[in-house]
Each structure stands twice: as C-alpha cells, then as structure tokens.
N, C-alpha and C. Protein backbone atom coordinates (compact mmCIF):
# COMPACT_ATOMS: atom_id res chain seq x y z
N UNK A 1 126.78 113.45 118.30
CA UNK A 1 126.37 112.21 117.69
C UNK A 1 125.79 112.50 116.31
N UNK A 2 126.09 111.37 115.80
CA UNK A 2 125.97 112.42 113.91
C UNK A 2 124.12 111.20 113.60
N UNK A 3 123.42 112.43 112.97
CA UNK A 3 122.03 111.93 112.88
C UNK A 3 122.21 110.87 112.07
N UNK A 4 120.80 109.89 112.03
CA UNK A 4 121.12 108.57 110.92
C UNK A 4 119.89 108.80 109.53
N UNK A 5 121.13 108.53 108.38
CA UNK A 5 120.20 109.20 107.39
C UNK A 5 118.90 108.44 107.02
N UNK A 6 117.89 108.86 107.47
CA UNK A 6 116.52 108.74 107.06
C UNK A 6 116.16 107.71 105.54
N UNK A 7 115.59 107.26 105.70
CA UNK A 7 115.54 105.89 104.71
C UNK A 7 114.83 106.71 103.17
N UNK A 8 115.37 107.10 102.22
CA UNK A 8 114.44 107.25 100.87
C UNK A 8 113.33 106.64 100.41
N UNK A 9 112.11 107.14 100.38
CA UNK A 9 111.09 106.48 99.51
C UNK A 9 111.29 106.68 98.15
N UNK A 10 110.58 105.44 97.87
CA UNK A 10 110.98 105.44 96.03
C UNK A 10 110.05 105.96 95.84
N UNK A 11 110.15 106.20 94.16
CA UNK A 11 109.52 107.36 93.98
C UNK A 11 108.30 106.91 93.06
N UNK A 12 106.93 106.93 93.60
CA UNK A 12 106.03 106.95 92.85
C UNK A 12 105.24 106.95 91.21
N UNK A 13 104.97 106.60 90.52
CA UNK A 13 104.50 107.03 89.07
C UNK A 13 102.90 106.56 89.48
N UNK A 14 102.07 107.27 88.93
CA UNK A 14 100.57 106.84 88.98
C UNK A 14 100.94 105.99 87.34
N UNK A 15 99.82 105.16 86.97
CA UNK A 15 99.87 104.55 85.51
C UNK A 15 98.69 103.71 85.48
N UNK A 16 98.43 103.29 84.40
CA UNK A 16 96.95 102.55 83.99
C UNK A 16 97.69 101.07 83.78
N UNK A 17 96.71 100.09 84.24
CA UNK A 17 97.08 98.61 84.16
C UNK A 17 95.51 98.44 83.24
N UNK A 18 96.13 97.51 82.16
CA UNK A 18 94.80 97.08 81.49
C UNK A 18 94.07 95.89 81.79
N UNK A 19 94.12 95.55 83.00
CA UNK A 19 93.45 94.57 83.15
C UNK A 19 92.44 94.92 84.42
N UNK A 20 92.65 96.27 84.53
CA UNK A 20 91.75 96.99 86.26
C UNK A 20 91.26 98.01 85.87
N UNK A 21 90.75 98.66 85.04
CA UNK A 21 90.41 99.65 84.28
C UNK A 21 89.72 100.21 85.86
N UNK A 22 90.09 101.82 85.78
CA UNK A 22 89.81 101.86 87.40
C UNK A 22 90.16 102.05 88.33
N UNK A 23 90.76 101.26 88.79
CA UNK A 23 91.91 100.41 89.77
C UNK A 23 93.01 101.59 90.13
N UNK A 24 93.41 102.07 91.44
CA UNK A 24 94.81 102.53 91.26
C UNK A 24 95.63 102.13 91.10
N UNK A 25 96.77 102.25 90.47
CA UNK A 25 98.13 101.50 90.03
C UNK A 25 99.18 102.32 89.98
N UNK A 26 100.34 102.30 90.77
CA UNK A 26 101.56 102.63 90.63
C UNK A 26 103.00 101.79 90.45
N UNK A 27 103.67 102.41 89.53
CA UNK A 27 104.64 101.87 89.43
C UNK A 27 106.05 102.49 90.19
N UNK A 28 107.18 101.52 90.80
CA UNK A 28 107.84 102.13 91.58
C UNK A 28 109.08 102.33 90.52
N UNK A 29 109.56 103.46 90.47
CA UNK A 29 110.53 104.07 89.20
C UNK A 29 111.94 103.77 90.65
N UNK A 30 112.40 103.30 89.71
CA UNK A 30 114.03 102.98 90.24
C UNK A 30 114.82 104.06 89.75
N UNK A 31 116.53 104.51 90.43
CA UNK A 31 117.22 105.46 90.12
C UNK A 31 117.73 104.42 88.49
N UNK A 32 118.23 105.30 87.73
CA UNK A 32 118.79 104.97 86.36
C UNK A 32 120.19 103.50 86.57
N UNK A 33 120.81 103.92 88.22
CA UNK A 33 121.98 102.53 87.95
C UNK A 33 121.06 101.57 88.08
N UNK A 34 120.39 101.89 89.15
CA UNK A 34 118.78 100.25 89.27
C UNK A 34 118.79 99.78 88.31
N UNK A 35 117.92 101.03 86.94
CA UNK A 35 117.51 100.43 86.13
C UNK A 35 118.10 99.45 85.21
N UNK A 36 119.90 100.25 85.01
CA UNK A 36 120.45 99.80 84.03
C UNK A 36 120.68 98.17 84.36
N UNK A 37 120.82 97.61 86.10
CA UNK A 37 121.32 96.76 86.65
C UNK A 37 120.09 95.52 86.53
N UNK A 38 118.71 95.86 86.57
CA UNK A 38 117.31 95.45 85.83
C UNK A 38 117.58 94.80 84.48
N UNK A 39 117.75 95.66 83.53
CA UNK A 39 118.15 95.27 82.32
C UNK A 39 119.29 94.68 81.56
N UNK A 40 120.26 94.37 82.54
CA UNK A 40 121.19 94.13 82.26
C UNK A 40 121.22 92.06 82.35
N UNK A 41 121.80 91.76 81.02
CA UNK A 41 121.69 90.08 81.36
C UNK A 41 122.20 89.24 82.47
N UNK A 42 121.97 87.97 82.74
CA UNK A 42 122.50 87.58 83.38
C UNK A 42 123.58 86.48 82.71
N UNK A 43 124.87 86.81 83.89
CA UNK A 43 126.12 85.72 82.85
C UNK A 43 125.87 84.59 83.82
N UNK A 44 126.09 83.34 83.01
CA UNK A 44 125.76 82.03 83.12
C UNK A 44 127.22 81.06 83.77
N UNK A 45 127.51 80.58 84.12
CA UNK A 45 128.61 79.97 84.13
C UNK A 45 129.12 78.94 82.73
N UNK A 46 129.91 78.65 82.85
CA UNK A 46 130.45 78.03 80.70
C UNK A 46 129.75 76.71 81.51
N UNK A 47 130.47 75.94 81.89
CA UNK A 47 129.92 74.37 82.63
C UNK A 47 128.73 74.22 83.74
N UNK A 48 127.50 74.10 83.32
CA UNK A 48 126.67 74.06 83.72
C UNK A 48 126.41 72.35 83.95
N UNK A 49 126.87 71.78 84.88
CA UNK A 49 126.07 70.48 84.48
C UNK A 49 124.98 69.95 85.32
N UNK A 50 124.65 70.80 85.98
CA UNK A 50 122.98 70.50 86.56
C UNK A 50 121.97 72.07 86.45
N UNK A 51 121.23 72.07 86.56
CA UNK A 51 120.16 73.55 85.56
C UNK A 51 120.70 74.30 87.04
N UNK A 52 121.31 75.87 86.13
CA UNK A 52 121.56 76.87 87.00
C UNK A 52 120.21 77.56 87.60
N UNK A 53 120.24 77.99 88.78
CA UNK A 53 119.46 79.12 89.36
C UNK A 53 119.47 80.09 89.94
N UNK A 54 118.85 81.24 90.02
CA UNK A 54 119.04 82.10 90.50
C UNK A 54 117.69 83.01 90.99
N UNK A 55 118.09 83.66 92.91
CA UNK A 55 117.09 84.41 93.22
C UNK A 55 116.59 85.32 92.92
N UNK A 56 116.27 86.38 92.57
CA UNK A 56 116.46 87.78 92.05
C UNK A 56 114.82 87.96 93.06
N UNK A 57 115.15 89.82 93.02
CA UNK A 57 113.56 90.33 93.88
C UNK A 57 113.00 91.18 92.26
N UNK A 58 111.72 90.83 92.55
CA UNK A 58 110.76 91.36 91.28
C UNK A 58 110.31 92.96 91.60
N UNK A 59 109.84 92.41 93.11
CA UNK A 59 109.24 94.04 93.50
C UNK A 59 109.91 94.07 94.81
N UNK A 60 110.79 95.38 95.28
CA UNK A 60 111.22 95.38 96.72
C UNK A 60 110.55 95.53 97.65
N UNK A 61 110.55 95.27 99.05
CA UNK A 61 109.90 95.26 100.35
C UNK A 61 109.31 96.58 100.12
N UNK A 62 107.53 96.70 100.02
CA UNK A 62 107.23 98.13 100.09
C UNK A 62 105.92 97.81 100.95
N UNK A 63 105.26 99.45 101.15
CA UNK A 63 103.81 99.05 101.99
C UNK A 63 102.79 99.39 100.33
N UNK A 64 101.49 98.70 100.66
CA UNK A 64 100.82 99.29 99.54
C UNK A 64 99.23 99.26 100.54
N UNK A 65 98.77 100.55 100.18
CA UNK A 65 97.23 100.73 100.37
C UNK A 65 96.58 99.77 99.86
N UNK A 66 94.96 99.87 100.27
CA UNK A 66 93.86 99.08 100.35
C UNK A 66 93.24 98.91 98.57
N UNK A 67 93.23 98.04 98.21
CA UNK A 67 92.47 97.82 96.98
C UNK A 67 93.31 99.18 96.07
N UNK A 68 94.66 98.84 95.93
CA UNK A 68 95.84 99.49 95.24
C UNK A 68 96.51 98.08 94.79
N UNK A 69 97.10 98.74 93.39
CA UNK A 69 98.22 97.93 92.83
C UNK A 69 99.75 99.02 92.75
N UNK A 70 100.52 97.81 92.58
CA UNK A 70 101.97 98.31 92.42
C UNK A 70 102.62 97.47 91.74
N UNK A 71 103.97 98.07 90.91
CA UNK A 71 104.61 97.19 89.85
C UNK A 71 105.53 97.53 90.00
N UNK A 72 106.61 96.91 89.42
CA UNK A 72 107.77 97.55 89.60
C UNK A 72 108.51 97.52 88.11
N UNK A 73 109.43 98.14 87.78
CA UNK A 73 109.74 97.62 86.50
C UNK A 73 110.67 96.70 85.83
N UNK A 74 110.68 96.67 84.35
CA UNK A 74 111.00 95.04 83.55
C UNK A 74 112.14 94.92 84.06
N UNK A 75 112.40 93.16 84.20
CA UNK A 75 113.62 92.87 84.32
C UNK A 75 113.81 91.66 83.95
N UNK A 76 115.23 91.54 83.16
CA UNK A 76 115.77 90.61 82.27
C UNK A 76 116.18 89.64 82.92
N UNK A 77 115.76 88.20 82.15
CA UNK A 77 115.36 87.40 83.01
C UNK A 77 115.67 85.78 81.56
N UNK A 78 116.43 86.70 81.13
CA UNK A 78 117.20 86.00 79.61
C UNK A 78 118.18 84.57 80.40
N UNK A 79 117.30 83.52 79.13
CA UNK A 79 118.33 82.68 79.53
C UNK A 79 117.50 81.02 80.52
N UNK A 80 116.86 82.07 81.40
CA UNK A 80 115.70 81.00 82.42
C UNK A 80 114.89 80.26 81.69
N UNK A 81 114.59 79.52 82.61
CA UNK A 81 113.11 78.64 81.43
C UNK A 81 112.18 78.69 82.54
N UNK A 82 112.11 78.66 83.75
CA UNK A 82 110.98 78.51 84.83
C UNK A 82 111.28 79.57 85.80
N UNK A 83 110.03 80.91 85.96
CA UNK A 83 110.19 81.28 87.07
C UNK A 83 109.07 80.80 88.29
N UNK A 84 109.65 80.89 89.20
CA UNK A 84 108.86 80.76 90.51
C UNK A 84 108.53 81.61 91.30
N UNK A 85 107.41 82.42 91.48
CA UNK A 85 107.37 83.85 91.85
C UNK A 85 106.78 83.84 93.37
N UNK A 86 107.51 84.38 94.51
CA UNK A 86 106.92 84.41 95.66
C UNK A 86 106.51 85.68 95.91
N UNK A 87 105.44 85.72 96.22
CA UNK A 87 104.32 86.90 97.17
C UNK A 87 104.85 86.56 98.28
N UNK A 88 104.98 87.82 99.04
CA UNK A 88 105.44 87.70 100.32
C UNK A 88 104.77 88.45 101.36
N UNK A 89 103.66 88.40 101.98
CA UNK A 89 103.18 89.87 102.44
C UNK A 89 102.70 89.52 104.22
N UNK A 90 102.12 90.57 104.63
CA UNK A 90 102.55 90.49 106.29
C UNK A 90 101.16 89.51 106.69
N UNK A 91 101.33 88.90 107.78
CA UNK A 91 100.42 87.88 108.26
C UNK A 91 99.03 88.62 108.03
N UNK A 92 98.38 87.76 107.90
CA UNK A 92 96.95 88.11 107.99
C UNK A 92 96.68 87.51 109.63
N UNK A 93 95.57 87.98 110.20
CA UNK A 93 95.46 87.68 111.61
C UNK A 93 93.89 87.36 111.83
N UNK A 94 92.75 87.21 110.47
CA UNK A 94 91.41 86.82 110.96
C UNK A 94 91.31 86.69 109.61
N UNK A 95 90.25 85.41 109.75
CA UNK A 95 89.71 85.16 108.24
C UNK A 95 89.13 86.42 107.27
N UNK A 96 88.39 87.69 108.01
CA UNK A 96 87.89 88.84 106.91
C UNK A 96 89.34 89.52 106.43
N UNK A 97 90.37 89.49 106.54
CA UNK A 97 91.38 89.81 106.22
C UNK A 97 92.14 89.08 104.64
N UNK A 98 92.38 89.89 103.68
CA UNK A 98 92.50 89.07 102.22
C UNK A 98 94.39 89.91 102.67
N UNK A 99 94.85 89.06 101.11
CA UNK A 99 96.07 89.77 101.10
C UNK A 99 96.50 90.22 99.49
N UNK A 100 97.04 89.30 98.63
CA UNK A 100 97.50 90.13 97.49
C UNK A 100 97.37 89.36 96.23
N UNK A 101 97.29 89.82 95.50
CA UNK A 101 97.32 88.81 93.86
C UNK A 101 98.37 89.42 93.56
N UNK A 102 98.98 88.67 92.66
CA UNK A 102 99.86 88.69 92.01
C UNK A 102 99.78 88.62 90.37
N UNK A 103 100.47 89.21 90.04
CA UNK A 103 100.44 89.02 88.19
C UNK A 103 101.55 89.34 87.13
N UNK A 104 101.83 88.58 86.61
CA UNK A 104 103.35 88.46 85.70
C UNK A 104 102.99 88.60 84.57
N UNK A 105 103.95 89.59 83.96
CA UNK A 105 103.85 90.21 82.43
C UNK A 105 105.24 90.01 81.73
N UNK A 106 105.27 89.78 80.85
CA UNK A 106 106.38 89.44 79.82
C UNK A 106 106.27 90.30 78.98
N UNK A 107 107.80 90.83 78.25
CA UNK A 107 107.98 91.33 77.11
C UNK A 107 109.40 90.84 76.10
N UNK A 108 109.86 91.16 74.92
CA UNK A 108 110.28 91.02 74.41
C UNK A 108 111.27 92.12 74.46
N UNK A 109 110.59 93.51 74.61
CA UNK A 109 111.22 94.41 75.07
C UNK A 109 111.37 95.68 76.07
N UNK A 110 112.82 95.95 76.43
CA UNK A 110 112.93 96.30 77.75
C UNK A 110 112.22 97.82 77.91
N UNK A 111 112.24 98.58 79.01
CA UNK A 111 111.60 99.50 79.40
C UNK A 111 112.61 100.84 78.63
N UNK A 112 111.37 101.64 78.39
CA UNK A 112 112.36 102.90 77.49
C UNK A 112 112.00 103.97 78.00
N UNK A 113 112.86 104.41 78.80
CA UNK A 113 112.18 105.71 79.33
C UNK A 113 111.58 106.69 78.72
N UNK A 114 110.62 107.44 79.10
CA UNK A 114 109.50 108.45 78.38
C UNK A 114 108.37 107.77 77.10
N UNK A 115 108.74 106.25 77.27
CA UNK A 115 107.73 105.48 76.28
C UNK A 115 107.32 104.06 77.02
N UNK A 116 107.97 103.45 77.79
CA UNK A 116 107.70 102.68 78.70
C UNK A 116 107.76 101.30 78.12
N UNK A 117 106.82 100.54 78.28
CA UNK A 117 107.29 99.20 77.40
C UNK A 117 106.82 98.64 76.75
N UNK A 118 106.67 98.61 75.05
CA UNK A 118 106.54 98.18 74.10
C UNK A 118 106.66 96.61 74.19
N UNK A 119 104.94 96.15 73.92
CA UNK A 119 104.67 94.63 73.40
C UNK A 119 104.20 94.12 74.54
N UNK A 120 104.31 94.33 76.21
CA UNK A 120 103.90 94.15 77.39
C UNK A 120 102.69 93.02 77.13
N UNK A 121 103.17 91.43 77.49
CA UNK A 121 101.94 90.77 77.57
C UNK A 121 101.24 90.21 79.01
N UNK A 122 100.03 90.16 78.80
CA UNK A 122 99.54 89.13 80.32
C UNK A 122 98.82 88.36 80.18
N UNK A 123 98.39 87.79 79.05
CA UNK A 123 97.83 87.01 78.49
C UNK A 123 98.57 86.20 77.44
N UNK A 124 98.46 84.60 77.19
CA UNK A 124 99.42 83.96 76.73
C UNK A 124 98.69 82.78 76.46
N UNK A 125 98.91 81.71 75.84
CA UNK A 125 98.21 80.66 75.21
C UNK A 125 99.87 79.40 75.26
N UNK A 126 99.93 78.26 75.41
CA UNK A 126 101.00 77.25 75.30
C UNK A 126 100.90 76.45 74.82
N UNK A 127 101.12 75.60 73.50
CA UNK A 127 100.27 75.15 72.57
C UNK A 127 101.26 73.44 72.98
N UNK A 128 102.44 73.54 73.65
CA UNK A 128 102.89 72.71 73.99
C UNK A 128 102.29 71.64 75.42
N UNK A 129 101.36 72.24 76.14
CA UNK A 129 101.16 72.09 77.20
C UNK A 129 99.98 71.81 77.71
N UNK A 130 98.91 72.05 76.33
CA UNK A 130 97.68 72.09 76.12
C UNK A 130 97.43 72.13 74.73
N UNK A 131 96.48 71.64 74.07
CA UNK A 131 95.66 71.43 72.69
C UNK A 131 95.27 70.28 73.10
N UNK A 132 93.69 70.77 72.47
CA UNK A 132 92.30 70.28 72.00
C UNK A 132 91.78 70.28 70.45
N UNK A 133 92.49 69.17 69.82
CA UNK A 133 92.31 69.34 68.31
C UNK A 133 90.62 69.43 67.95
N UNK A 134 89.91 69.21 68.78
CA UNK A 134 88.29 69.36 68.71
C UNK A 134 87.73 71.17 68.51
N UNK A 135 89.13 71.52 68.95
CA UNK A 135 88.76 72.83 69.30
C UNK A 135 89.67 74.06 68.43
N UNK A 136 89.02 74.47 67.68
CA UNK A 136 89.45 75.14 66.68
C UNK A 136 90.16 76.70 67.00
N UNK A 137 89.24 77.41 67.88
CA UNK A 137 89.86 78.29 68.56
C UNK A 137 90.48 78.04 69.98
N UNK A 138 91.58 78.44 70.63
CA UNK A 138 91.76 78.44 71.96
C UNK A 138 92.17 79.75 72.93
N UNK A 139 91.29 79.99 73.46
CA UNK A 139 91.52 81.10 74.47
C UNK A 139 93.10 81.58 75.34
N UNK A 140 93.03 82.59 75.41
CA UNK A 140 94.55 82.67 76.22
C UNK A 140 94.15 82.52 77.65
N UNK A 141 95.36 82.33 78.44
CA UNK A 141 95.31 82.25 80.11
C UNK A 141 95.96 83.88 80.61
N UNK A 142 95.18 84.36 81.14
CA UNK A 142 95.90 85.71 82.43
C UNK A 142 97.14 85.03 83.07
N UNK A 143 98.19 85.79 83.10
CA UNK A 143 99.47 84.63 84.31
C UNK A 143 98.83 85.34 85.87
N UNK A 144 98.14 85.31 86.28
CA UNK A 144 98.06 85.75 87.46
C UNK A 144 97.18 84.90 88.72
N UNK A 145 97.40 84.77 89.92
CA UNK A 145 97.13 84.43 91.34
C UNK A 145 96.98 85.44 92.41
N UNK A 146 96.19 84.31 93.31
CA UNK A 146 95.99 85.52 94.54
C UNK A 146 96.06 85.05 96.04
N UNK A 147 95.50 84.62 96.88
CA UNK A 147 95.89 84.59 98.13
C UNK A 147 94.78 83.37 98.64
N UNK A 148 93.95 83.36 97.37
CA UNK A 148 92.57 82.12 98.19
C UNK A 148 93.27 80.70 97.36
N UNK A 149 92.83 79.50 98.12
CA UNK A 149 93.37 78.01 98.01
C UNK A 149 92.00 78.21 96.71
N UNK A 150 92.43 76.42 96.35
CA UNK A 150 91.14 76.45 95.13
C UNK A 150 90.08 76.44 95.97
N UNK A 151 89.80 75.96 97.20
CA UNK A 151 88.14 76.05 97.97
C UNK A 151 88.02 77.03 98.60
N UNK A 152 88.74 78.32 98.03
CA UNK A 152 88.12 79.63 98.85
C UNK A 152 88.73 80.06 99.84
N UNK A 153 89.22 79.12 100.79
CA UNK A 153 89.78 80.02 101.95
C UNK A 153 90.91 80.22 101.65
N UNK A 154 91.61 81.10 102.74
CA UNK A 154 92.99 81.80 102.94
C UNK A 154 93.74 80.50 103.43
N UNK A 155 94.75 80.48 102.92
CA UNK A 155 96.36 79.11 103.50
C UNK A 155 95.91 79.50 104.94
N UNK A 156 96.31 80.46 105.35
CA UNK A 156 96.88 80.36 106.64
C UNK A 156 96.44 81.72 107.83
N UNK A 157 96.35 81.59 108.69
CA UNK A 157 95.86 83.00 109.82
C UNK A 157 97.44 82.74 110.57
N UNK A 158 97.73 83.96 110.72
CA UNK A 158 98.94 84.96 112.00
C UNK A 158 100.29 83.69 110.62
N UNK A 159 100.81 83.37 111.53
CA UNK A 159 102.38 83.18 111.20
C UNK A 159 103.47 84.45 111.30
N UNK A 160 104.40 84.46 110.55
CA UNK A 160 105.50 84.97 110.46
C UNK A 160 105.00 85.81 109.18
N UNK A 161 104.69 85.28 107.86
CA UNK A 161 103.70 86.06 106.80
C UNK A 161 103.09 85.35 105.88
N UNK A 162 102.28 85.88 105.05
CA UNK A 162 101.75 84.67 104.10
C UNK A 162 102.21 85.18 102.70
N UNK A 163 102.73 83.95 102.55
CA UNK A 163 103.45 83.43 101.10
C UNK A 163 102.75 82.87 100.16
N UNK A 164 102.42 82.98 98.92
CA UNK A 164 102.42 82.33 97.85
C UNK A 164 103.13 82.15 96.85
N UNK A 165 103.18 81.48 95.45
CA UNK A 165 103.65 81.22 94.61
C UNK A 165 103.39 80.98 93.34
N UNK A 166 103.78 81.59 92.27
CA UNK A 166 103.11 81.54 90.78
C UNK A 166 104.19 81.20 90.41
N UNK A 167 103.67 79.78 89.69
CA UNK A 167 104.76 78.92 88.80
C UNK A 167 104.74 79.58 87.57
N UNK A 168 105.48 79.26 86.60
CA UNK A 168 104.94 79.83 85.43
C UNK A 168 106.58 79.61 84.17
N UNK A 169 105.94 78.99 82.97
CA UNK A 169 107.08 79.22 82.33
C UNK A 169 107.68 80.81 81.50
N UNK A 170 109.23 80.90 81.59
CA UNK A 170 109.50 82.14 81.00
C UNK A 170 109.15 82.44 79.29
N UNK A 171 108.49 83.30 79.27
CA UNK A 171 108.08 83.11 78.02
C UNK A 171 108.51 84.96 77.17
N UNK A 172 109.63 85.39 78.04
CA UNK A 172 110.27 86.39 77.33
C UNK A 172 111.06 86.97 78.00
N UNK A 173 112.41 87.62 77.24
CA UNK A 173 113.47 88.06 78.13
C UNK A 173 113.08 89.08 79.40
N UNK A 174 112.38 89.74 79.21
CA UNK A 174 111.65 90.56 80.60
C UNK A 174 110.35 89.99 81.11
N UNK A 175 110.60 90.61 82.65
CA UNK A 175 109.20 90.05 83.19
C UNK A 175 109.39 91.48 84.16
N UNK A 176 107.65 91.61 84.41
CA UNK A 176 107.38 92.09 85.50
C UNK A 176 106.48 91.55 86.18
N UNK A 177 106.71 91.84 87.93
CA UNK A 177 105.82 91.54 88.96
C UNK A 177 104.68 93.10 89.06
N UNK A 178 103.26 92.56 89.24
CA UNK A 178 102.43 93.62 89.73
C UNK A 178 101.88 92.78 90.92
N UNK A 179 101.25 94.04 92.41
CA UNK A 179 100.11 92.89 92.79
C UNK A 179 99.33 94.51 93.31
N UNK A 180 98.32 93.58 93.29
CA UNK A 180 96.88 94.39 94.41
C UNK A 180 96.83 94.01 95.27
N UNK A 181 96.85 94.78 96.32
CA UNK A 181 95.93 94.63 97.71
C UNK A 181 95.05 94.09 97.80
N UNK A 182 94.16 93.07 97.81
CA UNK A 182 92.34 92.80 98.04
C UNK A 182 92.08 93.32 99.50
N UNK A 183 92.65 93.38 100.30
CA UNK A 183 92.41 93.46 101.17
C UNK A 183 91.97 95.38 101.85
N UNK A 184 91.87 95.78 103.13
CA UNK A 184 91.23 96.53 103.39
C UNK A 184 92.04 97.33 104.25
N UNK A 185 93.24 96.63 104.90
CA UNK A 185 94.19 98.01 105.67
C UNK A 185 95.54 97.95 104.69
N UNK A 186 96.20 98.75 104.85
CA UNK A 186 97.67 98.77 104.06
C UNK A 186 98.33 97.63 104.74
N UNK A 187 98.94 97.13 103.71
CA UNK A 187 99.99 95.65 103.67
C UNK A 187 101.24 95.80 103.17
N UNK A 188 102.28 95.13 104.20
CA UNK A 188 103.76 95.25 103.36
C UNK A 188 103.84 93.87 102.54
N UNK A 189 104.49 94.14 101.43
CA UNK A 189 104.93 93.24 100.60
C UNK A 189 105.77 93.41 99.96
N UNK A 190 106.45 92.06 99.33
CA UNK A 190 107.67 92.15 98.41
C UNK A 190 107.31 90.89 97.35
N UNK A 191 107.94 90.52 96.39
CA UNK A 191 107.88 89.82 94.74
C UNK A 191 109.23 89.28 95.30
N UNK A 192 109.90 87.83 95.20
CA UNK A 192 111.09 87.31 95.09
C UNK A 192 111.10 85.83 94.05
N UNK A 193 112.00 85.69 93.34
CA UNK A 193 111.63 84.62 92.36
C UNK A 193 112.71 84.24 92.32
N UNK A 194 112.95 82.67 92.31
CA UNK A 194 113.63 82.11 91.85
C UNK A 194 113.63 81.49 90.77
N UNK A 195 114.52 81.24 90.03
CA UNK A 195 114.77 81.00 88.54
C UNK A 195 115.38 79.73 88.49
N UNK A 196 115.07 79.15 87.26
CA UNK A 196 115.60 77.98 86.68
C UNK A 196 116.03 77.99 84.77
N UNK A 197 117.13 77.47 84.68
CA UNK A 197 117.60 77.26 83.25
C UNK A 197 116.58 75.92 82.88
C-alpha cells in the first residue's frame, strides 16, 4: 500500500508589523507559481452588465498561536471597488475565549522579493465619505476589526465557527490580509473576500 504524502507546511518568515511594535508576526511566503498567480490581474469579462464579483482567499486555512499575528502576501485585486473581507476562525466555546482581528493593507505596489513591499498602507483618510469643513485637519482611520460587537461582547459561543467581516473600499491594486490571535490557545483561521466592481 503506497504511503499518503504528508501535507507541507508553509513556510514561515518572522517580520515586524508597524502597528504592534512587539507583537510576533509572521508572514506565510508562498512557492514563486503562488506568488506569480497573487500578482497576477484579474481578466474581467468585455459585457459586464450587472457589477462583476469575485471570491478570492486572502490568507489560507492555517493554525496561529496565542497573541501572534500572521499575513500573508500582496494580492492584486485591480479593477474591484469593494472588498468584503471574511475572518473565519474555529468556534469559540465560553465567553473568556476572544478570537481574531483582522487588518487590511493596501499598496500601489506589488511584493519584490528580497525588498518586500514598497508604499504598504494601513492607515487612510476618504475625503468622499467624510469632511468636516469646520475642521481643518483630519485624522486617518486604521482599516482594521476584531471579534467584539460595538457593546463588547463576542457575536456568538460554539457554532460551526465565528465569522466576521470588514467592509472596506479598494483603495489600491494590492491588498493584504493580517490577523492576531487575542485570544489564549492556538486558533485555526483563514481570510476569504469577496469582491465587487
């Protein structure tokens, strides 16, 4: 009986996130066709006559340790105007139990190996969507979410898993998904987004 080949772990990078100074953070390095298939655009159909969409995964099904982050890298995302980003991670089963934030970064440009990615934002301002002519300066917004409702508690205890969602407009041909753990035992999770023209 012929053995069954053993599943590959991807392969690790330690890296600094500037918004956790601290914080562990890894990014999961894809083989080079991944990458190229990441960066590569998406073709549209010519006759579009209701807004195209499409699913794509941000970060694949992985486990991540306790008060750890993970990212995965840029992907082109040219073309969209709205992503919808789902957190996906394993049930929580008692209220002391947290699960994951999430956080979306945009760039202009794509990932370069041995230099990484040039212009990387997570902070952003929408001048269409908000202004306060009273207000001379205006602060930027973090794109990021996490697992508590606005009054604090958690959505949901046990289910199947707990899901969230970060709306958010596309505001550059790449995006990446990061999230942290808040929580206190290792958690599986995955990033899946659906897209809108």
């Amino acid at each position: 009986m012929a053995k069954a080949k053993a599943a590959t772990q991807p392969k690790l990078i330690e890296s600094r996130h500037p918004t956790r100074e601290g914080a562990k953070y890894l990014l999961i390095e894809p083989d080079r066709q991944t990458q190229n298939r990441l960066l590569k655009p998406f073709l549209f159909p010519r006759t579009c006559d209701r807004p195209c969409t499409r699913v794509i995964t941000l970060l694949p099904k992985t486990t991540v340790n306790p008060q750890t982050g993970i990212g995965y890298q840029m992907t082109n995302i040219d073309g969209f105007r709205t992503i919808n980003a789902y957190v996906i991670c394993d049930p929580l089963n008692s209220t002391s139990q947290r699960g994951f934030t999430l956080e979306l970064s945009f760039s202009v440009n794509p990932f370069v190996l041995g230099v990484g990615v040039v212009g990387e934002a997570r902070y952003s301002f929408n001048f269409e969507s908000y202004y306060d002519p009273s207000n001379v300066k205006h602060g930027t917004v973090h794109c990021e979410t996490n697992d508590l409702t606005s009054t604090g508690g958690l959505p949901h205890i046990g289910g199947v898993d707990l899901t969230h969602i970060l709306r958010a407009p596309v505001i550059g041909p790449y995006v990446r998904a990061s999230v942290f753990n808040e929580g206190s035992t290792p958690r599986g999770v995955e990033v899946r987004a659906y897209l809108i023209t």
